[in-house]
N, C-alpha and C. Protein backbone atom coordinates (compact mmCIF):
# COMPACT_ATOMS: atom_id res chain seq x y z
N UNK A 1 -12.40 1.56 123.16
CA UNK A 1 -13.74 2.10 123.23
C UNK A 1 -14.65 1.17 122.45
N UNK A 2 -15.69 0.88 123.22
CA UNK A 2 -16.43 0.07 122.93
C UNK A 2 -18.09 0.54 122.63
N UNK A 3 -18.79 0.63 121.42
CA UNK A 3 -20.19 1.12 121.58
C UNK A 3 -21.12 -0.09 121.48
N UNK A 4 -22.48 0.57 122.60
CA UNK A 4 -23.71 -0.66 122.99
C UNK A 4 -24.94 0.12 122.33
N UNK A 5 -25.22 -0.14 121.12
CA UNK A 5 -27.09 0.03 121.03
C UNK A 5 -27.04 -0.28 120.15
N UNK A 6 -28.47 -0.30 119.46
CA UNK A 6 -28.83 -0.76 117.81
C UNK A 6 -28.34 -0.03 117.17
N UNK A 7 -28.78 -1.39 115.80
CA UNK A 7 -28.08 -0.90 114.65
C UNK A 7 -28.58 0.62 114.17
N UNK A 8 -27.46 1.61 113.55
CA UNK A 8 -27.66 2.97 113.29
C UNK A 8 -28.39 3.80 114.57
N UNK A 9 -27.96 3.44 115.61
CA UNK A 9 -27.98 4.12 117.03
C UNK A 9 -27.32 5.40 117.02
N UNK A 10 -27.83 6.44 116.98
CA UNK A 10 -26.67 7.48 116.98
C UNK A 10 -25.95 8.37 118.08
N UNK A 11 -26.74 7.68 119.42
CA UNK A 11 -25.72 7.80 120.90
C UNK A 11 -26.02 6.35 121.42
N UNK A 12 -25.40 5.76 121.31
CA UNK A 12 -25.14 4.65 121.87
C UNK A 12 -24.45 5.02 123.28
N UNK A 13 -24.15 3.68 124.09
CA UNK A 13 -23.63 3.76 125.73
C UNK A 13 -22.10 3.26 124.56
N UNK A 14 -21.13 3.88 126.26
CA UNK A 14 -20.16 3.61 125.90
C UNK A 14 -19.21 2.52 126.97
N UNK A 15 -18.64 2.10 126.29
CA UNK A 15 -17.66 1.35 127.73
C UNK A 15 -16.56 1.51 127.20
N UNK A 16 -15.39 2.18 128.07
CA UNK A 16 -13.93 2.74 127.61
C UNK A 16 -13.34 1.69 128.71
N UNK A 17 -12.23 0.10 128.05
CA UNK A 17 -11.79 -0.83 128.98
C UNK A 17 -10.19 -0.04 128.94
N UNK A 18 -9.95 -0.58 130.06
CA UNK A 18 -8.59 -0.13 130.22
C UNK A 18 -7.86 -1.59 130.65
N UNK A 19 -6.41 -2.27 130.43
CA UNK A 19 -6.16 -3.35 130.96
C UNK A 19 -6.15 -3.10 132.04
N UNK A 20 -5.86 -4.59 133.06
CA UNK A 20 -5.71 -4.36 134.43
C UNK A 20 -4.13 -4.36 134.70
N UNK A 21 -3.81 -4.06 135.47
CA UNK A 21 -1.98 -3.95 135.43
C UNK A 21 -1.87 -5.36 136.29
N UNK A 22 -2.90 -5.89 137.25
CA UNK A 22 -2.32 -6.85 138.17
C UNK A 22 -3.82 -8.28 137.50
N UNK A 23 -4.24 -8.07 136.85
CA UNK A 23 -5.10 -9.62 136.25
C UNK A 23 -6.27 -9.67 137.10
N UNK A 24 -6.57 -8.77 138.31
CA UNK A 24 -7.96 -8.92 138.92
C UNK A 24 -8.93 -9.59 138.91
N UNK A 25 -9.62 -10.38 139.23
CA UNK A 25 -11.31 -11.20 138.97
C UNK A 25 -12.06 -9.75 139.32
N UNK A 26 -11.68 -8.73 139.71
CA UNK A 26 -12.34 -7.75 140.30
C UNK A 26 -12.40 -6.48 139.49
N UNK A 27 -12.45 -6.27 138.84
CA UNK A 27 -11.43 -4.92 138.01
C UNK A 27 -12.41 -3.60 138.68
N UNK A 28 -11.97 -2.36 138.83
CA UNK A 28 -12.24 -1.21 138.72
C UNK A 28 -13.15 -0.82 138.19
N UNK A 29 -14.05 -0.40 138.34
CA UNK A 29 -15.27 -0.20 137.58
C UNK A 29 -16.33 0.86 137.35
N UNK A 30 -16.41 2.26 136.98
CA UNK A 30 -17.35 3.45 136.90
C UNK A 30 -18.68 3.26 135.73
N UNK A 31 -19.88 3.65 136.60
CA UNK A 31 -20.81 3.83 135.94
C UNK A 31 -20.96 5.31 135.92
N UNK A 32 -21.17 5.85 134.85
CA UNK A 32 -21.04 6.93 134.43
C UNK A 32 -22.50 7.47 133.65
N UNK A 33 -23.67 8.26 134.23
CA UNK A 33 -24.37 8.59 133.34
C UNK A 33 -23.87 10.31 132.51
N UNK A 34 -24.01 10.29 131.58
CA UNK A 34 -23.99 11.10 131.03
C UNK A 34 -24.54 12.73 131.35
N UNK A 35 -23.66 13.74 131.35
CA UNK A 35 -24.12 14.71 132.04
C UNK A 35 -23.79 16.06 130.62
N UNK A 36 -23.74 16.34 130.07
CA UNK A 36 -23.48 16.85 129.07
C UNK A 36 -22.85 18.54 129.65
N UNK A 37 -23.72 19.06 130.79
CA UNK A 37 -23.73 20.11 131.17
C UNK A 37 -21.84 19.84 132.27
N UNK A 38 -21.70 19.44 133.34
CA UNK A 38 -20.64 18.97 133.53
C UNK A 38 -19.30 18.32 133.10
N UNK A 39 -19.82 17.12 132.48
CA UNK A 39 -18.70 16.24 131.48
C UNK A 39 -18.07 17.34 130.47
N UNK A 40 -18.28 17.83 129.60
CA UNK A 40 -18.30 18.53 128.41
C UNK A 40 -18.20 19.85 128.88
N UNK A 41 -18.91 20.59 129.86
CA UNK A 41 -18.82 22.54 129.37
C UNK A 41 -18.50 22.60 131.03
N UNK A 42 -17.97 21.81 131.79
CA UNK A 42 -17.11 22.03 133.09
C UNK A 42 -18.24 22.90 134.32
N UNK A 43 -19.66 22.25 133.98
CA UNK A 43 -20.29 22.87 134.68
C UNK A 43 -20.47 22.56 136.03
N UNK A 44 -20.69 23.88 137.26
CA UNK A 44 -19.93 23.46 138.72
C UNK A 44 -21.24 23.96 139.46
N UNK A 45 -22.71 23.17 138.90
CA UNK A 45 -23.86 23.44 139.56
C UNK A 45 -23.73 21.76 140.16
N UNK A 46 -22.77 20.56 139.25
CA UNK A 46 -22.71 19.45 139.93
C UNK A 46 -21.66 19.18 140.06
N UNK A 47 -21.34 17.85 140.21
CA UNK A 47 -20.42 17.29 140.76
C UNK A 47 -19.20 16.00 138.95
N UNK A 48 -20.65 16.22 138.57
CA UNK A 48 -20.72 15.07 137.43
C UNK A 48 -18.97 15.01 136.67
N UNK A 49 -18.39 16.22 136.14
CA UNK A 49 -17.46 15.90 134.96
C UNK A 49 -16.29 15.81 136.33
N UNK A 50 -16.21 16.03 137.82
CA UNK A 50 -15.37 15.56 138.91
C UNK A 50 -15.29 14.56 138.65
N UNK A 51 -16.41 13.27 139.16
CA UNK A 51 -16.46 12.48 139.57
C UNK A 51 -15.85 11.72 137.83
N UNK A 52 -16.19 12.32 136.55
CA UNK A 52 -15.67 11.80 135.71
C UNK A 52 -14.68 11.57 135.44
N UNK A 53 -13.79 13.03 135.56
CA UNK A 53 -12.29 13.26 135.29
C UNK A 53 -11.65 11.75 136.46
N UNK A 54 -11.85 12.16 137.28
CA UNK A 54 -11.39 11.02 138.58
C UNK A 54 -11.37 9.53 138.83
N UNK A 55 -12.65 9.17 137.89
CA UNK A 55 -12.65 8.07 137.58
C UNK A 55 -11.83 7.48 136.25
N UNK A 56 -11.72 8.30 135.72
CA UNK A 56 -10.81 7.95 134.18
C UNK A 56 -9.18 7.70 134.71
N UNK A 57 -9.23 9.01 135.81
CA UNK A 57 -7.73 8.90 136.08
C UNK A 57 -7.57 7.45 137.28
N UNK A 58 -8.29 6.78 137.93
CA UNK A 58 -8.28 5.94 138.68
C UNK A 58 -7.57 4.60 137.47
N UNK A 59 -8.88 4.61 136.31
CA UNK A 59 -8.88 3.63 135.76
C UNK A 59 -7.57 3.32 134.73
N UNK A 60 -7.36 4.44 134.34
CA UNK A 60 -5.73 4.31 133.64
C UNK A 60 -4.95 4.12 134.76
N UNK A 61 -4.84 4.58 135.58
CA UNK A 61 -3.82 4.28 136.97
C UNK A 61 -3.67 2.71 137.05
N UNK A 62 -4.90 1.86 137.40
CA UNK A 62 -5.45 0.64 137.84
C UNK A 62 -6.43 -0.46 136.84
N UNK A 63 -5.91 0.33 135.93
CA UNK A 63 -6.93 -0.83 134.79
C UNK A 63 -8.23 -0.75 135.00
N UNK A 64 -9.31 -1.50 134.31
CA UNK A 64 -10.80 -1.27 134.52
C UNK A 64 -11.55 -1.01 133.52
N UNK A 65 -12.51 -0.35 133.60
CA UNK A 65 -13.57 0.04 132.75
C UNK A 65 -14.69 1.37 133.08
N UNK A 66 -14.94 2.02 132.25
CA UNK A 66 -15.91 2.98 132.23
C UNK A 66 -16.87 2.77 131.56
N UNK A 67 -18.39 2.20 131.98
CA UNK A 67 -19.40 2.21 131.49
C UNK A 67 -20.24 3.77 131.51
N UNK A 68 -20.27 4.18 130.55
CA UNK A 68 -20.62 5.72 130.29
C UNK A 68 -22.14 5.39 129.43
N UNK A 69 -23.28 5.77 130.32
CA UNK A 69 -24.27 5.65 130.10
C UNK A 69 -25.03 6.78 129.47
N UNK A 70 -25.74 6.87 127.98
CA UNK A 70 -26.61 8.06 127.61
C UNK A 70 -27.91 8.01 127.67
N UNK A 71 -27.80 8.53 129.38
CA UNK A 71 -29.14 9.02 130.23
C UNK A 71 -29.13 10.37 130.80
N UNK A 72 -28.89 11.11 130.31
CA UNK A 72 -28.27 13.04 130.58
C UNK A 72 -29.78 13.04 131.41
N UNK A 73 -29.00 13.84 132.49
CA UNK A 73 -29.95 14.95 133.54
C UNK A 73 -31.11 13.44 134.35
N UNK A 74 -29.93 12.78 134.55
CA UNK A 74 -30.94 11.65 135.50
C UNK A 74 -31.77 10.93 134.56
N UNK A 75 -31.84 10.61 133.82
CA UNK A 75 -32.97 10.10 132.56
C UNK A 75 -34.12 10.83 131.93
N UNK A 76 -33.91 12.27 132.30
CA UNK A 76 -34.95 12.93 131.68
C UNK A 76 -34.53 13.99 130.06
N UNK A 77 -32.93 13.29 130.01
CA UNK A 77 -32.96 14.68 128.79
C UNK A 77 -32.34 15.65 128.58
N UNK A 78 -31.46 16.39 127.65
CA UNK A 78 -30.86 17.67 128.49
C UNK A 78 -32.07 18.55 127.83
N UNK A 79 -33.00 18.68 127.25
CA UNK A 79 -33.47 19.73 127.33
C UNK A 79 -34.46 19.88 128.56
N UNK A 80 -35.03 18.84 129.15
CA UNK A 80 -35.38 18.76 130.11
C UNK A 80 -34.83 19.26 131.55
N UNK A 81 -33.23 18.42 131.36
CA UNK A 81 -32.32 18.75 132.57
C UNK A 81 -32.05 20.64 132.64
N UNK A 82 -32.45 21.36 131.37
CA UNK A 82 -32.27 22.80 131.07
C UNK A 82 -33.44 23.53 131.78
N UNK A 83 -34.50 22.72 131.64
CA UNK A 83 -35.89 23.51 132.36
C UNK A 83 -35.85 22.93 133.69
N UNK A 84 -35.21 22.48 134.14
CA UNK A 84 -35.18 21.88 135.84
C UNK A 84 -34.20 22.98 135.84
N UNK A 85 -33.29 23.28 135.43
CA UNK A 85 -32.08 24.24 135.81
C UNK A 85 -32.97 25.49 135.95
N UNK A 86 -33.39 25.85 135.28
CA UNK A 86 -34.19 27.01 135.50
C UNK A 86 -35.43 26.86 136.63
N UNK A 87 -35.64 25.85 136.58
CA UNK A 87 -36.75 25.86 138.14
C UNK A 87 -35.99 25.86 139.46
N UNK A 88 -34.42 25.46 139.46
CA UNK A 88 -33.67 25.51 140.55
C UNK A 88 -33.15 26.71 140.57
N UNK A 89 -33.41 27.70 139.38
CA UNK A 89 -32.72 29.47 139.52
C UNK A 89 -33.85 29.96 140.26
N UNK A 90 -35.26 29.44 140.54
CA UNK A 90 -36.12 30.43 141.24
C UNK A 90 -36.28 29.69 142.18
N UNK A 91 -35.99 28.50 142.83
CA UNK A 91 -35.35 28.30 144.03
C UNK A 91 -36.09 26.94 144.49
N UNK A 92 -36.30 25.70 143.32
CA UNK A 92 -36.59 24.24 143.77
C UNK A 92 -35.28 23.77 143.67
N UNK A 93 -35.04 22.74 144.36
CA UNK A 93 -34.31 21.60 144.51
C UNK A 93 -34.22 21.22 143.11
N UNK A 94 -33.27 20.03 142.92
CA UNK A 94 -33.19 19.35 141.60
C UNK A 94 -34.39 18.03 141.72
N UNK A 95 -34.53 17.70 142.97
CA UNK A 95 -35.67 16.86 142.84
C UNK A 95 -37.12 17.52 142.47
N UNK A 96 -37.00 18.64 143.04
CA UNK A 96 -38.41 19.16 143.51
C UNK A 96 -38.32 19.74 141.70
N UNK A 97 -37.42 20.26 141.21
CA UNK A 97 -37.47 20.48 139.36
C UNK A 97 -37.59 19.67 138.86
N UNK A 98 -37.19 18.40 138.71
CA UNK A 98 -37.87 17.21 138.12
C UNK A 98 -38.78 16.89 138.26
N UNK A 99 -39.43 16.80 139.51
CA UNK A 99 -41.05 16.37 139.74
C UNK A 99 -41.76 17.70 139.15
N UNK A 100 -41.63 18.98 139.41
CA UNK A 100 -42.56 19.34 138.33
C UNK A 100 -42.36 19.60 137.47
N UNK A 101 -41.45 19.48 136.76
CA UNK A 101 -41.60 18.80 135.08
C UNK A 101 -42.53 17.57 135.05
N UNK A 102 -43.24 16.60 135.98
CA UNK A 102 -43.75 15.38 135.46
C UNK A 102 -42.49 14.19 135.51
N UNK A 103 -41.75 14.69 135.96
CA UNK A 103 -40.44 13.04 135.77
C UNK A 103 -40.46 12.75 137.25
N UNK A 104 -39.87 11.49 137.00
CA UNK A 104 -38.95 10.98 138.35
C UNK A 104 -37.52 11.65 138.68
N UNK A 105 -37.66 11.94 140.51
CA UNK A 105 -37.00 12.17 140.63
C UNK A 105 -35.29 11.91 139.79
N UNK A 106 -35.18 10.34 139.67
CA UNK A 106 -34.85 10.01 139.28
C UNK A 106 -34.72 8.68 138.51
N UNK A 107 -34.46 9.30 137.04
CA UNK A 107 -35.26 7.94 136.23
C UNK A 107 -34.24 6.94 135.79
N UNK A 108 -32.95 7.38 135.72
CA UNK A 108 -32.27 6.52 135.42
C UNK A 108 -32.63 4.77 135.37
N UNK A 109 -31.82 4.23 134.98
CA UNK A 109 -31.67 2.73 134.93
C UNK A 109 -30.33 1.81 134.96
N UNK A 110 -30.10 0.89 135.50
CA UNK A 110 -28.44 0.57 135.61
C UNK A 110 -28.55 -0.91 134.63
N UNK A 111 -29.76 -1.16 134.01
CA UNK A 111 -29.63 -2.66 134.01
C UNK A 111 -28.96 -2.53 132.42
N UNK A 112 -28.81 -1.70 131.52
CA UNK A 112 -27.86 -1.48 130.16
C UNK A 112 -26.38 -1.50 130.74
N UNK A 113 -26.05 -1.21 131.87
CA UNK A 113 -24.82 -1.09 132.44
C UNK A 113 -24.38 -2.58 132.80
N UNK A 114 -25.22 -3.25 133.27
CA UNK A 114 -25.21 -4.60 134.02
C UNK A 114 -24.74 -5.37 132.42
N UNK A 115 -25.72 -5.44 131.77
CA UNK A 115 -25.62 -5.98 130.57
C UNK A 115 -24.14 -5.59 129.95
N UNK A 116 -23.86 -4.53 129.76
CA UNK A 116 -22.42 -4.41 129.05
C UNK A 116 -20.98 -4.93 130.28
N UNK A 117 -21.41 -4.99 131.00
CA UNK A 117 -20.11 -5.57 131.99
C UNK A 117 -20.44 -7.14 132.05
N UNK A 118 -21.45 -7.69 131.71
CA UNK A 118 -21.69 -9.29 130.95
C UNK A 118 -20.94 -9.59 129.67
N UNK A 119 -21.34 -9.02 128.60
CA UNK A 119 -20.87 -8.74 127.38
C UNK A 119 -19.20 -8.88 128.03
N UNK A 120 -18.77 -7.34 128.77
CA UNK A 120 -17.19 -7.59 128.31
C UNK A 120 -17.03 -8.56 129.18
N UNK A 121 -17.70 -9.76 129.95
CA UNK A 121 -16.76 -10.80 130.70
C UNK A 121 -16.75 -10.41 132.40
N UNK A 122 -17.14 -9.39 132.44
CA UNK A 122 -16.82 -8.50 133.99
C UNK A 122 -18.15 -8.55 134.84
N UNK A 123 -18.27 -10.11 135.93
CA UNK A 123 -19.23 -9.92 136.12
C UNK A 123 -19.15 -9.65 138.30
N UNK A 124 -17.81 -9.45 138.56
CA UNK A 124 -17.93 -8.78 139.87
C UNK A 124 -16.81 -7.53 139.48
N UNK A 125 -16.95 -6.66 140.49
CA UNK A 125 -16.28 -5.53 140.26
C UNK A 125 -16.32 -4.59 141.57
N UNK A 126 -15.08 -3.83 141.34
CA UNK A 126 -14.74 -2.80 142.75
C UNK A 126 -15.07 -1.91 141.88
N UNK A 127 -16.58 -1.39 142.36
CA UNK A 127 -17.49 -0.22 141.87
C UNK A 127 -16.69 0.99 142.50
N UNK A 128 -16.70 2.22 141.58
CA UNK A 128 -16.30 3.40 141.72
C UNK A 128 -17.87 4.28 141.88
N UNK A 129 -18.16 4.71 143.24
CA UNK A 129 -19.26 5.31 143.31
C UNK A 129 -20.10 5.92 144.61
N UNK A 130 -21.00 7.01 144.59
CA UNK A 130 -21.68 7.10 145.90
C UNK A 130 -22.86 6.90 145.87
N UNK A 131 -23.47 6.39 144.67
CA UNK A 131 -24.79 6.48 144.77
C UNK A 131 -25.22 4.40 145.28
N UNK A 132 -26.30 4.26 146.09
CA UNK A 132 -26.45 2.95 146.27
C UNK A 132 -27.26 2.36 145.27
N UNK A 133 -28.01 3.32 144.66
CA UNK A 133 -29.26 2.59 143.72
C UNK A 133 -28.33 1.89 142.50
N UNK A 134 -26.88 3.01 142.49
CA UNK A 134 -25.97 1.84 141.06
C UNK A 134 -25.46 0.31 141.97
N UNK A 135 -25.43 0.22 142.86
CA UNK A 135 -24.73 -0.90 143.67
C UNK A 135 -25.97 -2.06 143.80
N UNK A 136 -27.21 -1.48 144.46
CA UNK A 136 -28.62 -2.53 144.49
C UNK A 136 -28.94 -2.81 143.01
N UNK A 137 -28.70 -1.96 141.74
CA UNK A 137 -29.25 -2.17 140.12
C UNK A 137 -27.98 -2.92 139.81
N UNK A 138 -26.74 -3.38 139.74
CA UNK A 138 -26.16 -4.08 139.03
C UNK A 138 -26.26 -5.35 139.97
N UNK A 139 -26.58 -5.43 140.94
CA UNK A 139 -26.24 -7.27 141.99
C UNK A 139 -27.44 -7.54 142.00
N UNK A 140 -28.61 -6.80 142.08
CA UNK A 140 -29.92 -7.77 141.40
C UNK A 140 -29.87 -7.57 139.84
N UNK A 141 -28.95 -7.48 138.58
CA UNK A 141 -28.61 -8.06 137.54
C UNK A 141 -27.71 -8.02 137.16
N UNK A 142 -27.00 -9.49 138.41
CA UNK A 142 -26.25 -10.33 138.45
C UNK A 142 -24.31 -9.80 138.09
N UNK A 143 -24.73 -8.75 138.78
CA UNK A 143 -22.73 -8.44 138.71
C UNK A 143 -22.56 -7.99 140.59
N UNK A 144 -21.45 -8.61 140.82
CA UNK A 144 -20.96 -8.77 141.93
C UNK A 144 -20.19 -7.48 142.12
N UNK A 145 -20.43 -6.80 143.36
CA UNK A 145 -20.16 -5.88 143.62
C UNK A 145 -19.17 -6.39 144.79
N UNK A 146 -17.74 -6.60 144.70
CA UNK A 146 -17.04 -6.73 145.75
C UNK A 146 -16.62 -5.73 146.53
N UNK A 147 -16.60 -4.63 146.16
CA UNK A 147 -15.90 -3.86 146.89
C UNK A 147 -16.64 -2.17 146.66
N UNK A 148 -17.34 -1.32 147.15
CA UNK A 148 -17.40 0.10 146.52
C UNK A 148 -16.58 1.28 146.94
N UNK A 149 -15.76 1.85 145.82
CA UNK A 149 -14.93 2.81 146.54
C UNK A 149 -15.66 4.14 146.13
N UNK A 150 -14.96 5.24 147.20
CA UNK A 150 -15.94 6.53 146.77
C UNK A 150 -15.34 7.27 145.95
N UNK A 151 -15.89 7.80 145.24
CA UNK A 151 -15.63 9.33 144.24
C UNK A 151 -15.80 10.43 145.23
N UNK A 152 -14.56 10.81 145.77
CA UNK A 152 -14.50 12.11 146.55
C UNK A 152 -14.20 13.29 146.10
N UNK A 153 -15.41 14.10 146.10
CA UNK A 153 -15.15 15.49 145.31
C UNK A 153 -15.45 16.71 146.25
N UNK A 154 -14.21 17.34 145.96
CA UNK A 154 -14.63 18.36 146.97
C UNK A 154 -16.06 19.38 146.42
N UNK A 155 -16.83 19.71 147.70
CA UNK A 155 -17.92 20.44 147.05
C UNK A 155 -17.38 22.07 147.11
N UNK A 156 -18.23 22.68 145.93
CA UNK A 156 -17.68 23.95 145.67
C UNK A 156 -19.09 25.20 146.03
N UNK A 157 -19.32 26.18 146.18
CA UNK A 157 -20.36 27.07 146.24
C UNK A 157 -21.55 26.62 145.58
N UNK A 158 -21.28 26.40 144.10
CA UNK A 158 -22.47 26.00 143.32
C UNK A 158 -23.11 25.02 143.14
N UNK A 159 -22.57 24.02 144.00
CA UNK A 159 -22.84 22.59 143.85
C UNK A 159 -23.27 22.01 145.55
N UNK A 160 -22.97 23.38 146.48
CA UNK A 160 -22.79 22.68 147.72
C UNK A 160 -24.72 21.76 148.34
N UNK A 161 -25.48 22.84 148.05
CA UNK A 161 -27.04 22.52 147.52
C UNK A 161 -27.65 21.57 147.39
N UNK A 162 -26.86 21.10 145.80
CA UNK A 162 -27.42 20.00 144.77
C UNK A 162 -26.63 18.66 145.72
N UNK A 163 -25.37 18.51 146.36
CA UNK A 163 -24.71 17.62 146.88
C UNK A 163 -25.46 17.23 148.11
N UNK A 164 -26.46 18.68 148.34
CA UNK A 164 -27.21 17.95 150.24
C UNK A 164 -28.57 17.02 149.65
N UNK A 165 -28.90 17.64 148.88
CA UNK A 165 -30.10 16.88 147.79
C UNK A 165 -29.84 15.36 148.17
N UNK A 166 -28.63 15.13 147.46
CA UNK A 166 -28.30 13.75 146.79
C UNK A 166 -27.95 13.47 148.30
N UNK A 167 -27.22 13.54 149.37
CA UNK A 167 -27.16 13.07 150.20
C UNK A 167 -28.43 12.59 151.22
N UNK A 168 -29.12 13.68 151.54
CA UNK A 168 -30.34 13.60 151.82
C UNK A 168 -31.27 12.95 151.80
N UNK A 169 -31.54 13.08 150.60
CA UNK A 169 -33.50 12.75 149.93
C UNK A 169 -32.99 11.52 149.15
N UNK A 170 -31.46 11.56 148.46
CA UNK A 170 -31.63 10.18 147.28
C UNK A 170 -30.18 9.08 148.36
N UNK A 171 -30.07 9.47 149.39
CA UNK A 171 -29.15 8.55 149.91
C UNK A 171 -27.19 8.38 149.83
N UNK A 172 -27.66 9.34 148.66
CA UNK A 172 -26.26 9.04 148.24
C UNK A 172 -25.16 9.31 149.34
N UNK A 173 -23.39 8.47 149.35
CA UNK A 173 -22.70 8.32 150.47
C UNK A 173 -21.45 9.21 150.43
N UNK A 174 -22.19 10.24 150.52
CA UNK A 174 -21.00 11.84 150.43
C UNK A 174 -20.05 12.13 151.81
């Protein structure tokens, strides 16, 4: 385990390397933003601590790395991501709750991710992922995306919604 931010940072990003079992130029690779509500308290309005658990187990399987990014609730926050939750109990979308809070749909950023897979040496990689905006944000700064495999999660009642969202409106390849 590896931590990325300034000095006396007190959430820094994380990157958890795992060896590779076969020496790859390619290694395995998850970008991971931080979901606090999923990752942590097993919440099944998303998809998030799935796609986490799954990728951890890929990467011990196959060597690699987990770049685990602290950008909770899309880049807006968890107390933020808490008042979008409540605008999606009276019946907006997760986009349509972020925009009226005043945020972007989605604010995230991949280029701290790009940067720490420089740092460890890892500059192409068989991305673990469905979203395209992580695949277009790390190869315009400069990491080679050879290969993208998907995070297949089955969707459940509470999540089935938030998964047409992301397919939909943000592209993602469900």
């Amino acid at each position: 385990m590896i931590a990325f931010g300034e000095e006396g940072d007190g959430h820094p990003h994380i990157a958890l390397v795992a060896p590779s079992a076969n020496g790859t130029k390619a290694p395995l690779v998850r970008v991971h933003s931080e979901c606090m509500t999923g990752d942590v308290f097993g919440s099944s309005r998303c998809d998030c601590g799935q796609q986490l658990a799954y990728s951890l187990a890929k990467i011990a399987e196959e060597g690699g790395c987990l770049v685990y990014l602290r950008q909770e609730g899309r880049g807006i926050g968890l107390v933020e991501k808490l008042k979008a939750y409540n605008l999606q109990d009276e019946g907006m979308d997760t986009i349509e709750a972020n925009e009226a809070l005043g945020h972007e749909a989605d604010a995230r950023s991949f280029d701290a991710a790009a940067a720490i897979l420089k740092e460890l040496s890892i500059t192409t990689a068989r991305l673990l992922t469905n979203n395209p905006q992580k695949v277009k944000e790390l190869e315009e700064n400069g990491i080679r995306v050879e290969q993208r495999e998907p995070v297949v999660i089955a969707p459940v009642k509470e999540n089935e919604a938030y998964l047409a969202v992301k397919k939909a409106a943000m592209g993602h390849w469900l």
